[in-house]
N, C-alpha and C. Protein backbone atom coordinates (compact mmCIF):
# COMPACT_ATOMS: atom_id res chain seq x y z
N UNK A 1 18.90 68.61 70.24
CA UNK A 1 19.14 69.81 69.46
C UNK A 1 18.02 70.79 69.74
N UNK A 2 18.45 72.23 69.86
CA UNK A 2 17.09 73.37 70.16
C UNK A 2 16.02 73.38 69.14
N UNK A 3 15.06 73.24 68.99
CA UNK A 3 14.28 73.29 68.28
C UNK A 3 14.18 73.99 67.36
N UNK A 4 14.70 75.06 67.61
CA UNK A 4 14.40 76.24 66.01
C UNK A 4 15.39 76.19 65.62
N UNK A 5 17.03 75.60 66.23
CA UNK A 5 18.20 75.02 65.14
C UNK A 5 17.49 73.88 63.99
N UNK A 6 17.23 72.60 64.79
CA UNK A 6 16.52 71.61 64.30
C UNK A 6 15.40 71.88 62.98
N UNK A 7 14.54 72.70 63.44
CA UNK A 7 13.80 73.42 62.42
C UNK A 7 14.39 74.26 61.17
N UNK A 8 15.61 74.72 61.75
CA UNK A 8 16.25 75.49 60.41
C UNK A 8 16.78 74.33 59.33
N UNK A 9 17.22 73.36 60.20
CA UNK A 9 18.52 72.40 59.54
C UNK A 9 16.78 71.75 58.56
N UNK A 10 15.99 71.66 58.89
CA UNK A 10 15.04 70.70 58.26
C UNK A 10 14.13 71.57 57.08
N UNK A 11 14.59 72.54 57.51
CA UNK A 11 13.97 73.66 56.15
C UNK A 11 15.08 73.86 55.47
N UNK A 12 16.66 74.12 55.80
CA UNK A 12 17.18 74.17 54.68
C UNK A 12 17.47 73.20 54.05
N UNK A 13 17.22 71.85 54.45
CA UNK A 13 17.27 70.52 53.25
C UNK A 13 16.07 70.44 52.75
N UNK A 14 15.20 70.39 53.21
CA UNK A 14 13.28 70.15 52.66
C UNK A 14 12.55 71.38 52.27
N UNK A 15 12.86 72.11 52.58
CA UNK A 15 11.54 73.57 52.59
C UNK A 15 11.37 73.40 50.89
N UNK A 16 12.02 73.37 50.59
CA UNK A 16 12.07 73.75 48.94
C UNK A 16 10.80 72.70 48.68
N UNK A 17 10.84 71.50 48.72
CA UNK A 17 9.75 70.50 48.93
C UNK A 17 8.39 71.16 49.53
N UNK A 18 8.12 72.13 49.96
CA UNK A 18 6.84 72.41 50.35
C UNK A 18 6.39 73.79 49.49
N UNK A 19 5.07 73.84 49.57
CA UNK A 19 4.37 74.53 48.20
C UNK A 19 4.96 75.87 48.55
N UNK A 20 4.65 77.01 47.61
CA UNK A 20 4.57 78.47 48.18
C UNK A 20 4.25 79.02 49.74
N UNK A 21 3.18 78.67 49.56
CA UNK A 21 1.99 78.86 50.71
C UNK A 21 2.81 78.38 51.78
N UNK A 22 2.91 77.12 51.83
CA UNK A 22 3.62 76.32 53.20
C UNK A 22 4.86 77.50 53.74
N UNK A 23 5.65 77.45 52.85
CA UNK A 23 6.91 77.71 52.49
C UNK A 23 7.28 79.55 53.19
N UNK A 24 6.03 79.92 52.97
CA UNK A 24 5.83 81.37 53.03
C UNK A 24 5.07 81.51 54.70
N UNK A 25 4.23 81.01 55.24
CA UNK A 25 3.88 80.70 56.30
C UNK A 25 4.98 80.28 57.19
N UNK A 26 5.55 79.52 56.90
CA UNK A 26 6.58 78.64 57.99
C UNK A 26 7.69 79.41 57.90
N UNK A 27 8.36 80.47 56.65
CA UNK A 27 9.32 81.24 56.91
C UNK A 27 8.92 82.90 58.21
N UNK A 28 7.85 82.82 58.08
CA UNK A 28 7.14 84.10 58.52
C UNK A 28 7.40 83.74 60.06
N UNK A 29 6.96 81.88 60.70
CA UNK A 29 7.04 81.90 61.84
C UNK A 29 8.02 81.29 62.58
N UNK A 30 9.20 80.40 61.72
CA UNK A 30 10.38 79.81 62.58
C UNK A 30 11.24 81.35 62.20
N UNK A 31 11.29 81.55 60.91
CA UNK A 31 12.74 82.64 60.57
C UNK A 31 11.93 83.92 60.85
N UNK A 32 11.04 84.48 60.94
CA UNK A 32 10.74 86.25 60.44
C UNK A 32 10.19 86.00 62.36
N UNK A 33 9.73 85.48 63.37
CA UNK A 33 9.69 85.44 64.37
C UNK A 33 8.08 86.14 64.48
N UNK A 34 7.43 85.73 63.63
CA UNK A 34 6.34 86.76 63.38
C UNK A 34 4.99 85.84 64.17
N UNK A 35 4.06 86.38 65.07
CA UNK A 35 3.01 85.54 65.75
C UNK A 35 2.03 85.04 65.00
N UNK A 36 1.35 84.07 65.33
CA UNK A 36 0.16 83.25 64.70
C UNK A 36 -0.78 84.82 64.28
N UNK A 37 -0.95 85.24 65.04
CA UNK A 37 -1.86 86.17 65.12
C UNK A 37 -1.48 87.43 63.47
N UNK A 38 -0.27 87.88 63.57
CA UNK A 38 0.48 88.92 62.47
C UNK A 38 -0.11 88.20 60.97
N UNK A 39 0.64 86.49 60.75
CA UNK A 39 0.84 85.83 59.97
C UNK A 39 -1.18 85.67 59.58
N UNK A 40 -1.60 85.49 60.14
CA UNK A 40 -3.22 85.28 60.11
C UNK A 40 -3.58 86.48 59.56
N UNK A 41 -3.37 87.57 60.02
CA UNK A 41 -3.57 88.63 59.40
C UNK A 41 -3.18 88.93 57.91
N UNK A 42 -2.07 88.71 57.64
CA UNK A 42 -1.20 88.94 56.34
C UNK A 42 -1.85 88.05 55.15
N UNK A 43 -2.44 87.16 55.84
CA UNK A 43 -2.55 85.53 54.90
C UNK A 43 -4.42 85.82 54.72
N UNK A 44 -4.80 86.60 55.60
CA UNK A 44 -6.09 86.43 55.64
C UNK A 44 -7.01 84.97 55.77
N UNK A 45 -6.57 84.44 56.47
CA UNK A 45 -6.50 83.03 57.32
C UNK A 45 -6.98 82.99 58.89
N UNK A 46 -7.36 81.83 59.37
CA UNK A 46 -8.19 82.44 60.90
C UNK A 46 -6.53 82.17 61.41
N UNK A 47 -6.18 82.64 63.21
CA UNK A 47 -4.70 81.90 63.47
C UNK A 47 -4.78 80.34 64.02
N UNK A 48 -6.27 79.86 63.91
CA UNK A 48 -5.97 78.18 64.04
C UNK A 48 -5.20 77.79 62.29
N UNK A 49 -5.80 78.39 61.63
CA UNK A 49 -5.03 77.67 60.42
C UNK A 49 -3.65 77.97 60.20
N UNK A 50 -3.19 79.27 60.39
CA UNK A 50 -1.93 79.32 60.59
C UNK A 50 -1.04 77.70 61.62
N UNK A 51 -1.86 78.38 62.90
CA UNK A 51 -0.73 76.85 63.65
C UNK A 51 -1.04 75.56 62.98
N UNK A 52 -2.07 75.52 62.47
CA UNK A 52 -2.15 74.09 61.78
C UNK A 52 -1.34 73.58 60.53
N UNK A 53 -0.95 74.73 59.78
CA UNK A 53 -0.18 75.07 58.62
C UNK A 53 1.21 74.64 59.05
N UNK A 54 1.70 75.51 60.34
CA UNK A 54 3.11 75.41 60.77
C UNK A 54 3.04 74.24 61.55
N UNK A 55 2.09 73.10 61.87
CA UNK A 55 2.25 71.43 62.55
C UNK A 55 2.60 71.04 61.43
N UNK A 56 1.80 70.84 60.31
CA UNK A 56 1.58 69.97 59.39
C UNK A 56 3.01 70.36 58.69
N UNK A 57 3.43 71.47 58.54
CA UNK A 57 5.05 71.44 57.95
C UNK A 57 6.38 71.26 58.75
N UNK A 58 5.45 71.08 59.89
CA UNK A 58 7.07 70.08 60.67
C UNK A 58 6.57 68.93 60.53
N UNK A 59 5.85 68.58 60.61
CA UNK A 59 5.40 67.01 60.44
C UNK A 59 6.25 66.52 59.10
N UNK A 60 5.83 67.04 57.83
CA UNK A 60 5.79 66.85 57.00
C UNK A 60 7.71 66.95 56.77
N UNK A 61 7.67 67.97 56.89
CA UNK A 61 9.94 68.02 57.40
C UNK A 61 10.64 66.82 57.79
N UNK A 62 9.64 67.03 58.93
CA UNK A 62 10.51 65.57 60.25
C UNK A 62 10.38 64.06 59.01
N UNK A 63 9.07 64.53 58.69
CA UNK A 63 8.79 63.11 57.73
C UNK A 63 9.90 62.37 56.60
N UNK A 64 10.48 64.03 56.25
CA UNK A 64 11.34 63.84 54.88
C UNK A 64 12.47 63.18 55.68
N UNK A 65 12.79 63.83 56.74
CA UNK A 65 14.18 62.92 57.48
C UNK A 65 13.52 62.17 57.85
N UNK A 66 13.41 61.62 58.11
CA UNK A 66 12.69 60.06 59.03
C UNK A 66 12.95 59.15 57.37
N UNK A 67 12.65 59.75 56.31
CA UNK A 67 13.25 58.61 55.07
C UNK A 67 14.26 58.80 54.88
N UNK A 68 15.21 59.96 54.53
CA UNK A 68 15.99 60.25 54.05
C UNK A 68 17.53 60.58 54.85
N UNK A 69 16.99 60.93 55.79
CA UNK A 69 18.30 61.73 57.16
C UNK A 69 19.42 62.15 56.41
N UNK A 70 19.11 63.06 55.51
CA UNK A 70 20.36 64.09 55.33
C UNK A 70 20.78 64.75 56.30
N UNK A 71 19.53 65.52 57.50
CA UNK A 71 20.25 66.37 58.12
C UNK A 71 21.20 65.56 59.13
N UNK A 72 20.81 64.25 59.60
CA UNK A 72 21.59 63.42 60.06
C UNK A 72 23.21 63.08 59.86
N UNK A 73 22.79 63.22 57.76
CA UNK A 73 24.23 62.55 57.74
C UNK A 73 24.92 63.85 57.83
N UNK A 74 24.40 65.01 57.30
CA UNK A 74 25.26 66.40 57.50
C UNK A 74 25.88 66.76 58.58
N UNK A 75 24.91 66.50 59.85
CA UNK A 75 25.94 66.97 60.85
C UNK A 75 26.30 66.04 61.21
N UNK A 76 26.31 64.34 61.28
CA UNK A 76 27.74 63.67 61.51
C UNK A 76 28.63 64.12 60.69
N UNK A 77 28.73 63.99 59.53
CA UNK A 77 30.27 64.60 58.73
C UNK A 77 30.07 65.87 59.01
N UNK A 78 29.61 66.95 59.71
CA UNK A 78 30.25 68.40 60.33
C UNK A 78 30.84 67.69 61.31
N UNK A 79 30.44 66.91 62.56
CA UNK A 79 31.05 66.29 63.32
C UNK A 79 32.16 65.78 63.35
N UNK A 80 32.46 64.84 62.17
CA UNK A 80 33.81 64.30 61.59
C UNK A 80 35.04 65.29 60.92
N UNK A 81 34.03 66.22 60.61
CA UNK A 81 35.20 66.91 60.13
C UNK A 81 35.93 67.78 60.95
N UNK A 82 35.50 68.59 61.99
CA UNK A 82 35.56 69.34 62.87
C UNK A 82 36.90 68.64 64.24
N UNK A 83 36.52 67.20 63.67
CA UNK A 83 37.67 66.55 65.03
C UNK A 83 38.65 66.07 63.92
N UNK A 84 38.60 66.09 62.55
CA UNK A 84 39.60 66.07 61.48
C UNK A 84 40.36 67.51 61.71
N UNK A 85 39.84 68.29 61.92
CA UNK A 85 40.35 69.75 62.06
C UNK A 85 41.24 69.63 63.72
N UNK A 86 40.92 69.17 64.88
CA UNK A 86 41.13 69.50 65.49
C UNK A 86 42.72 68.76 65.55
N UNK A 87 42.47 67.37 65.13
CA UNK A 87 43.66 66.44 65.09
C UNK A 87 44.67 66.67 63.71
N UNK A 88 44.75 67.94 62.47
CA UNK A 88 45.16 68.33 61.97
C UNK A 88 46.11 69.39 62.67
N UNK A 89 45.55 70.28 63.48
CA UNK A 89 46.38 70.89 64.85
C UNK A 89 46.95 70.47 65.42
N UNK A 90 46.46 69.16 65.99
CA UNK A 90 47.57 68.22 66.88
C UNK A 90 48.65 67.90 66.26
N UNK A 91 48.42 67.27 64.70
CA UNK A 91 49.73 66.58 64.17
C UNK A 91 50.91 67.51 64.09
N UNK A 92 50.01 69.06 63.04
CA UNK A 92 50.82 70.28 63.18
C UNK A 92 52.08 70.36 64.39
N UNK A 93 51.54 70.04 65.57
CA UNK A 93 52.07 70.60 66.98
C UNK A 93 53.05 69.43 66.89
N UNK A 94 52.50 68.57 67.23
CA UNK A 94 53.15 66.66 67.43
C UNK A 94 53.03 65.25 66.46
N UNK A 95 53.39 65.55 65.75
CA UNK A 95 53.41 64.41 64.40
C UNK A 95 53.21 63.41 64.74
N UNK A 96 52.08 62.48 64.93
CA UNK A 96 51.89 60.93 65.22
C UNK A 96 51.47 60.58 64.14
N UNK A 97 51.72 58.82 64.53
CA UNK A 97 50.91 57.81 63.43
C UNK A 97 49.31 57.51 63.72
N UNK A 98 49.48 57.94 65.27
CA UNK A 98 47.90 57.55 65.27
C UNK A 98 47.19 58.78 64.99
N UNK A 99 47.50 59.75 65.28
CA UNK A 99 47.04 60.70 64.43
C UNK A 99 46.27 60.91 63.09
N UNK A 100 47.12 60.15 62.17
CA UNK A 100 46.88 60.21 60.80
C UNK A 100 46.28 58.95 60.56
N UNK A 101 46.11 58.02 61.70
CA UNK A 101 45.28 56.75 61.20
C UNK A 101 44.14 57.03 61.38
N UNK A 102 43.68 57.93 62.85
CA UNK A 102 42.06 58.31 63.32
C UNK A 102 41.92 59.42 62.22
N UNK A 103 42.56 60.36 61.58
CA UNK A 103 42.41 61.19 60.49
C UNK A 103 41.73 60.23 59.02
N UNK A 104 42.54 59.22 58.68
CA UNK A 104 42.34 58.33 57.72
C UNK A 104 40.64 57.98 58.07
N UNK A 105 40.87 57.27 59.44
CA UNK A 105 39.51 56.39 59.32
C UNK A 105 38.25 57.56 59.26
N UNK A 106 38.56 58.45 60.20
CA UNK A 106 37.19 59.64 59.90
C UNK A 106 36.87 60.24 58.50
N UNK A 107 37.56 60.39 57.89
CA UNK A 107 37.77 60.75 56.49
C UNK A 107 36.94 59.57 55.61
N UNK A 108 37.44 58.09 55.61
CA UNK A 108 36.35 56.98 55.73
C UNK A 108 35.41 56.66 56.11
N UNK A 109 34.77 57.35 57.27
CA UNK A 109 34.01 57.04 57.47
C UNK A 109 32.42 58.18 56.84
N UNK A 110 33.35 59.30 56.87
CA UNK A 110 32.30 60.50 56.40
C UNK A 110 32.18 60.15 54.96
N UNK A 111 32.99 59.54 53.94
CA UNK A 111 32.98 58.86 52.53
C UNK A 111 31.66 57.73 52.22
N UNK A 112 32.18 57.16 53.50
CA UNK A 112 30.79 56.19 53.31
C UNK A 112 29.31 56.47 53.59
N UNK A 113 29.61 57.49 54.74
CA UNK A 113 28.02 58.01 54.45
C UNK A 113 27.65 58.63 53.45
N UNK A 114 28.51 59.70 52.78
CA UNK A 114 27.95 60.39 51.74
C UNK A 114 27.73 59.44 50.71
């Protein structure tokens, strides 16, 4: 996955979990596209502490998935659902049984993760 997708998906499940400060720093440099250097300025901070700020809150992100893997289970069931969608078209077009059995089991299977 690209990294600043990856980074978004891990701030919009966790960010809330990190202080103001963190929170406000790390939006300035994955989302506002803003340089170590701008953000150092704004924060009145040297820009080693800035990048050290924005390690330690991917660290700290990656950390929350590494226990938890929501963003994991989220985009398998986007995954599941998306080929639920696609084989909802198919049946539309051509009515099968296996159709509605791989429909059934994906539907099961995104149940059990959540």
């Amino acid at each position: 996955m690209e990294e600043k997708l990856e980074q978004a998906y891990l701030y919009d499940f966790y960010g809330e979990l990190l202080n103001e400060h963190q929170r406000r720093i790390y939006e300035d440099f994955v989302f506002n596209d803003l340089s170590l250097g701008e953000i150092a300025k704004d924060e009145g901070i040297s820009r080693q502490g800035v990048h050290d700020m924005v390690r330690r809150c991917n660290r700290t992100l990656e950390g929350y998935e590494e226990k938890l893997h929501l963003v994991a289970k989220f985009l398998s069931a986007k995954q599941k659902v998306s080929k639920i969608h696609i084989l909802a078209k198919q049946f539309h077009e051509k009515p099968e049984d296996q159709i509605l059995n791989e429909i059934e089991n994906l539907s099961n299977e995104i149940l059990e993760e959540l």
